[in-house]
Protein backbone atom coordinates (compact mmCIF):
# COMPACT_ATOMS: atom_id res chain seq x y z
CA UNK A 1 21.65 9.58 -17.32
CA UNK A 2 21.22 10.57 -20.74
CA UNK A 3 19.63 14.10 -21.17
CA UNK A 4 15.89 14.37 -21.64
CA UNK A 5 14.83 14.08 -25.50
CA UNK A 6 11.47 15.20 -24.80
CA UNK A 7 11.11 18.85 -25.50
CA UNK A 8 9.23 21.15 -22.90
CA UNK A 9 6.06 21.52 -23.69
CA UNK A 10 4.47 23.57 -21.31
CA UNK A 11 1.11 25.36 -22.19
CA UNK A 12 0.29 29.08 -20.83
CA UNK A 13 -2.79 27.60 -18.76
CA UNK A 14 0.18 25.80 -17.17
CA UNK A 15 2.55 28.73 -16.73
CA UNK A 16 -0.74 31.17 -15.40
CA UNK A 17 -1.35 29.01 -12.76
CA UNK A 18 2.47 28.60 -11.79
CA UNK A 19 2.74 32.32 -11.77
CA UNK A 20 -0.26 32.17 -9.49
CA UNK A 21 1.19 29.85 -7.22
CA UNK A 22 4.49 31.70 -7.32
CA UNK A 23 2.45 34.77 -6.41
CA UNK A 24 0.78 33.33 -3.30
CA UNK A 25 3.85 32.28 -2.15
CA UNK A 26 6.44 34.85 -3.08
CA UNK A 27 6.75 37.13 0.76
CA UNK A 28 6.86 33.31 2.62
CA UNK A 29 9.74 32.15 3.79
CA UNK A 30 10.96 28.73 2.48
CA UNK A 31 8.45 28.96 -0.25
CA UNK A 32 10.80 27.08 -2.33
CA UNK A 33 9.73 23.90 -1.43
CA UNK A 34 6.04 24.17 -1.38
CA UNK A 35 6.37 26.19 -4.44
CA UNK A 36 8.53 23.20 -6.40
CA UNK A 37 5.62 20.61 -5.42
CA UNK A 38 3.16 22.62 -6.84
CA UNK A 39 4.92 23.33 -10.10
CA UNK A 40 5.36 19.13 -10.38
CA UNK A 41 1.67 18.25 -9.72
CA UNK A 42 1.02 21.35 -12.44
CA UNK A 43 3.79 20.39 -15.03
CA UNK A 44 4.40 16.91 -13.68
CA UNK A 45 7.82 17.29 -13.20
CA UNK A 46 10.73 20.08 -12.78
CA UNK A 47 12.27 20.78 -16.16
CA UNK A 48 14.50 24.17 -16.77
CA UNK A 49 12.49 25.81 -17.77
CA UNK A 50 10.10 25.78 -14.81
CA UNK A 51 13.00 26.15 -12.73
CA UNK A 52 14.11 29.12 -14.05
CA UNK A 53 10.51 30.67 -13.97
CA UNK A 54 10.43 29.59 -9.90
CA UNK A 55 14.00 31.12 -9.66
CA UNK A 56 12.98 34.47 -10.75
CA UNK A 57 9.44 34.63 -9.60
CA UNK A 58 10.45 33.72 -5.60
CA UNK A 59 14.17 36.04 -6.90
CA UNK A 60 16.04 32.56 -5.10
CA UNK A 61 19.19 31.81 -7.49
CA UNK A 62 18.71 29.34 -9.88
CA UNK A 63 21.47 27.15 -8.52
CA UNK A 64 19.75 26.85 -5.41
CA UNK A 65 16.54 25.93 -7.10
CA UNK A 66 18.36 23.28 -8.96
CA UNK A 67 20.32 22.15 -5.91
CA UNK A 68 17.39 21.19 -4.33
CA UNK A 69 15.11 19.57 -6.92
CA UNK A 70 18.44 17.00 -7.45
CA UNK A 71 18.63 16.56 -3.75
CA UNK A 72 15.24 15.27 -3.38
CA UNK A 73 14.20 12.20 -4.42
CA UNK A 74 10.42 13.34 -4.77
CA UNK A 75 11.10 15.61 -7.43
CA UNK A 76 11.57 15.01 -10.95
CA UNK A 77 13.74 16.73 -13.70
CA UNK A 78 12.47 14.19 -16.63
CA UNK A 79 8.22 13.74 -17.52
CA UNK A 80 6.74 10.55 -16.25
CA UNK A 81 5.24 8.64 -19.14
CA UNK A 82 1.71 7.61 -19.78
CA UNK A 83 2.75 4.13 -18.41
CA UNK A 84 5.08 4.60 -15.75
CA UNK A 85 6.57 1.58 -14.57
CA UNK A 86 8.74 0.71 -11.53
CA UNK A 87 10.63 -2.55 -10.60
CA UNK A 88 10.75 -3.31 -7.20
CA UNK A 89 14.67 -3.30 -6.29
CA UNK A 90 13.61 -4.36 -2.12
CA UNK A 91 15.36 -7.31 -0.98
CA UNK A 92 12.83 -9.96 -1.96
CA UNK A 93 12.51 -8.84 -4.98
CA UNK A 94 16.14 -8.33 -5.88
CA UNK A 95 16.84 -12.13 -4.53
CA UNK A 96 14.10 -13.45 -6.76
CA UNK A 97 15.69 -11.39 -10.09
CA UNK A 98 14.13 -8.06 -10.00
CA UNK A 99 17.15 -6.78 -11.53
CA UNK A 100 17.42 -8.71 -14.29
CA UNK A 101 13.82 -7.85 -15.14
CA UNK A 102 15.39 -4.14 -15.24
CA UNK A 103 17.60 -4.86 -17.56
CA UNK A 104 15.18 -6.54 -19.60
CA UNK A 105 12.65 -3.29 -19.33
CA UNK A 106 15.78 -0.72 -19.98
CA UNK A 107 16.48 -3.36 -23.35
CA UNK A 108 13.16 -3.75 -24.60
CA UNK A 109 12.41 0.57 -24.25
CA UNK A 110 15.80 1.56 -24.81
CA UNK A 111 15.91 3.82 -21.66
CA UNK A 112 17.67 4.29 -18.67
CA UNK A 113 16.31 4.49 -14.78
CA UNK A 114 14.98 7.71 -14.78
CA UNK A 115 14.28 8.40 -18.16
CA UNK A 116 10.87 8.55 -20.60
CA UNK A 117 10.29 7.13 -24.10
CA UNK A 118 10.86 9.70 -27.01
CA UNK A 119 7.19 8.99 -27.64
CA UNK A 120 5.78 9.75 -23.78
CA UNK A 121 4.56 6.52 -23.49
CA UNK A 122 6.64 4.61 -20.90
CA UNK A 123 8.96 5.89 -17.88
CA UNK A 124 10.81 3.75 -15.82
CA UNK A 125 12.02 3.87 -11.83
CA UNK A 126 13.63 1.71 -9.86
CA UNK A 127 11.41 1.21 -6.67
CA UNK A 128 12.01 0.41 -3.21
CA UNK A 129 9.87 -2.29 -1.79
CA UNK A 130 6.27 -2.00 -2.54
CA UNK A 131 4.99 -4.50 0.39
CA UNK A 132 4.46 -7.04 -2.33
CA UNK A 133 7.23 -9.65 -0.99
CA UNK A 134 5.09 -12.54 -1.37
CA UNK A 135 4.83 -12.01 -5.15
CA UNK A 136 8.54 -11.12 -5.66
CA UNK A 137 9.93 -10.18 -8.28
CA UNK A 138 7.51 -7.26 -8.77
CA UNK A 139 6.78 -4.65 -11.39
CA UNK A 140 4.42 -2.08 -11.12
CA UNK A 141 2.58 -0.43 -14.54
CA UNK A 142 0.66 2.78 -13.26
CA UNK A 143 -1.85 1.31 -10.78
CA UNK A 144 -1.38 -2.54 -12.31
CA UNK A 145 0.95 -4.95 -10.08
CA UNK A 146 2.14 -7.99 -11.91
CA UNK A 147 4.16 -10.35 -9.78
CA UNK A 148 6.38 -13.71 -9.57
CA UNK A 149 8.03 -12.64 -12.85
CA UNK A 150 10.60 -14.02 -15.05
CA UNK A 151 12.35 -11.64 -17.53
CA UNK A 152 10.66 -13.59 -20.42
CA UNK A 153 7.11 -11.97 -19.69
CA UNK A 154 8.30 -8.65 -19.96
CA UNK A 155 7.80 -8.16 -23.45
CA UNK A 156 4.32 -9.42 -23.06
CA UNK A 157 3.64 -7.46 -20.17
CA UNK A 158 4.63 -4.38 -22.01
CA UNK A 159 2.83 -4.99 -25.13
CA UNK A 160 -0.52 -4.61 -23.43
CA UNK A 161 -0.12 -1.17 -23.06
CA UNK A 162 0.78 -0.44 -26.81
């Protein structure tokens, strides 16, 4: 995965209420983990920087901190884009070529699985099944579901939200 080319941009509104969280938290045991979900719904995901604030506020080393963001799959160490899309990699999907459409998404944006636009616009995730089998091959765009795809509609697809 390339590394994130979106600098941090955190705002002190931001960091006051993670302190605050950090505060309410910091005599619990295993706050880590409560404390790491609240920092993503403030920041919207994990980057170093937070990290390193969580590591010294809760005094937990940073390398645990770290260890456990990667090890989850609900937490994120790259921002989410305005648009965040997700291609349904479940088994109907994949059959029906869901991963070609991928390929044509990571093409078209010029980013890996994982990653964000330089501009913040678009993010991109591979999914698991989203219980949409019957319109396989799915993507997802925020809260829109578009369905029985071929990679040729991609570009369309993704100009809408230009």
């Amino acid at each position: 995965m390339k590394q994130n080319t979106l600098p941090f941009q955190g705002t002190p509104e931001q960091e006051e209420q993670l302190k605050k969280v950090i505060a309410a938290h910091k005599d619990q045991k295993g706050a880590v983990i409560p404390v790491l979900h609240e920092a993503q719904n403030i920041y919207g995901y994990l980057p170093m920087e937070v990290q390193k604030m969580i590591s010294e506020g809760l005094n937990v080393p940073l390398a645990e901190i770290y260890g456990i963001v990667t090890f989850y799959a609900q937490f994120s160490l790259n921002p989410k884009g305005k648009y965040q899309i997700g291609v349904c990699l479940g088994t109907a999907c994949y059959v029906k070529g869901s991963g070609d459409i991928l390929e044509e998404v990571k093409k078209i944006l010029n980013i890996e699985v994982g990653e964000c636009t330089p501009d913040g616009k678009f993010s991109l995730d591979a999914t698991r099944c989203i219980g949409a089998c019957g319109l396989a091959p799915v993507i997802t765009i925020n809260e829109d579901v578009y369905g029985r795809l071929g990679k040729g509609e991609v570009a369309d697809i993704l100009k809408k939200y230009e």
